[in-house]
Protein backbone atom coordinates (compact mmCIF):
# COMPACT_ATOMS: atom_id res chain seq x y z
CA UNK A 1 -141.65 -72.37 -64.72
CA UNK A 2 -140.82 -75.66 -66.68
CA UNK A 3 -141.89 -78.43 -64.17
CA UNK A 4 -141.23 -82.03 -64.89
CA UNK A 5 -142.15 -85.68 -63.44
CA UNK A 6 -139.44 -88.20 -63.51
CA UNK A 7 -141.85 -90.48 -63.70
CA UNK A 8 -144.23 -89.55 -66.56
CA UNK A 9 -140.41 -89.07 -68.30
CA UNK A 10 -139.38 -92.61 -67.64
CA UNK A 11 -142.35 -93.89 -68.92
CA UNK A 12 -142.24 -91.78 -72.12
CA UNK A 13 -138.59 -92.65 -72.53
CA UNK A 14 -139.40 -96.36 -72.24
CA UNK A 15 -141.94 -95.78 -75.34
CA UNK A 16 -139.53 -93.68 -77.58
CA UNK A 17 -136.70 -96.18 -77.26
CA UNK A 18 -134.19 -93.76 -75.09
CA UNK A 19 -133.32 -93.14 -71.36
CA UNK A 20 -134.57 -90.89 -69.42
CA UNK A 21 -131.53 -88.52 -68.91
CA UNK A 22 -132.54 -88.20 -72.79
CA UNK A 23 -135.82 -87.96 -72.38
CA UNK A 24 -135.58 -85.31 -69.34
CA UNK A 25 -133.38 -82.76 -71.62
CA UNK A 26 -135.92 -82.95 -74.40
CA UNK A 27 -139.11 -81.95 -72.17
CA UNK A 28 -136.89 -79.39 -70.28
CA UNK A 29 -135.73 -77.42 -73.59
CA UNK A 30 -138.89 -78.49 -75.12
CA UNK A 31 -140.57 -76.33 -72.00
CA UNK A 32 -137.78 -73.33 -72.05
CA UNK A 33 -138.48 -73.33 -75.46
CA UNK A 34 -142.23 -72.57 -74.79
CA UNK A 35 -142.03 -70.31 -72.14
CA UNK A 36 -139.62 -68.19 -74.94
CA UNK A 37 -143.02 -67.96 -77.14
CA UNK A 38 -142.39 -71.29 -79.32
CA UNK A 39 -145.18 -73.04 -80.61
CA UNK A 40 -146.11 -76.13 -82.60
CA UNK A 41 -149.79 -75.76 -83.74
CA UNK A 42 -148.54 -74.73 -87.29
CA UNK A 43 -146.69 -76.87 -89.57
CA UNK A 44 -144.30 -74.06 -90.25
CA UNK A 45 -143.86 -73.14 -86.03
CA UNK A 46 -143.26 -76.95 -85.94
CA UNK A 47 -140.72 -76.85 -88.08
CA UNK A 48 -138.89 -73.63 -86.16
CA UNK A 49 -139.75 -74.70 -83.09
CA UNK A 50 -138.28 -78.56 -83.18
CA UNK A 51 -135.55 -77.50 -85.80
CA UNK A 52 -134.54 -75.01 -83.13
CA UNK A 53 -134.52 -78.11 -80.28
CA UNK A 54 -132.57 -80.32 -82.21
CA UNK A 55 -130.01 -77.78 -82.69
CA UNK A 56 -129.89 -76.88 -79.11
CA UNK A 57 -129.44 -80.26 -78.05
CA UNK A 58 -126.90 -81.65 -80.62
CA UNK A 59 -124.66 -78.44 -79.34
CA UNK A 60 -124.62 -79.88 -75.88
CA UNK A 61 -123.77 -83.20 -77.00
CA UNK A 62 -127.54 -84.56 -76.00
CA UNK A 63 -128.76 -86.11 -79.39
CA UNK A 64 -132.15 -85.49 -79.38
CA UNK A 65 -134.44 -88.80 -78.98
CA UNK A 66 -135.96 -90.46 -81.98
């Protein structure tokens, strides 16, 4: 399960610059992406694992927060 608070999101989106629509997509694929076996601990699972993200949401037309 990927569970999310609208609230936590709002405030993180508020931080990064971006809305929260934005900022909802990116912790939701962020999450699927996890639950798939993704992992950032490593510099080079990092790389996979975010490079992967952005792809996923440029293809949808959700450009990925800065």
């Amino acid at each position: 399960d990927v569970v999310l608070c609208p609230t936590v999101a709002e405030a993180q989106a508020r931080d990064a610059g971006h809305d929260t629509a934005a900022e909802l997509r990116l912790l939701c694929t962020h999450g699927i992406l996890h639950l798939l076996g993704y992992d950032h601990h490593e510099p080079d699972e990092e790389r996979e694992m975010f490079g992967l993200q952005a792809r996923l949401l440029g293809s949808w037309g959700a450009v990925e927060p800065s």
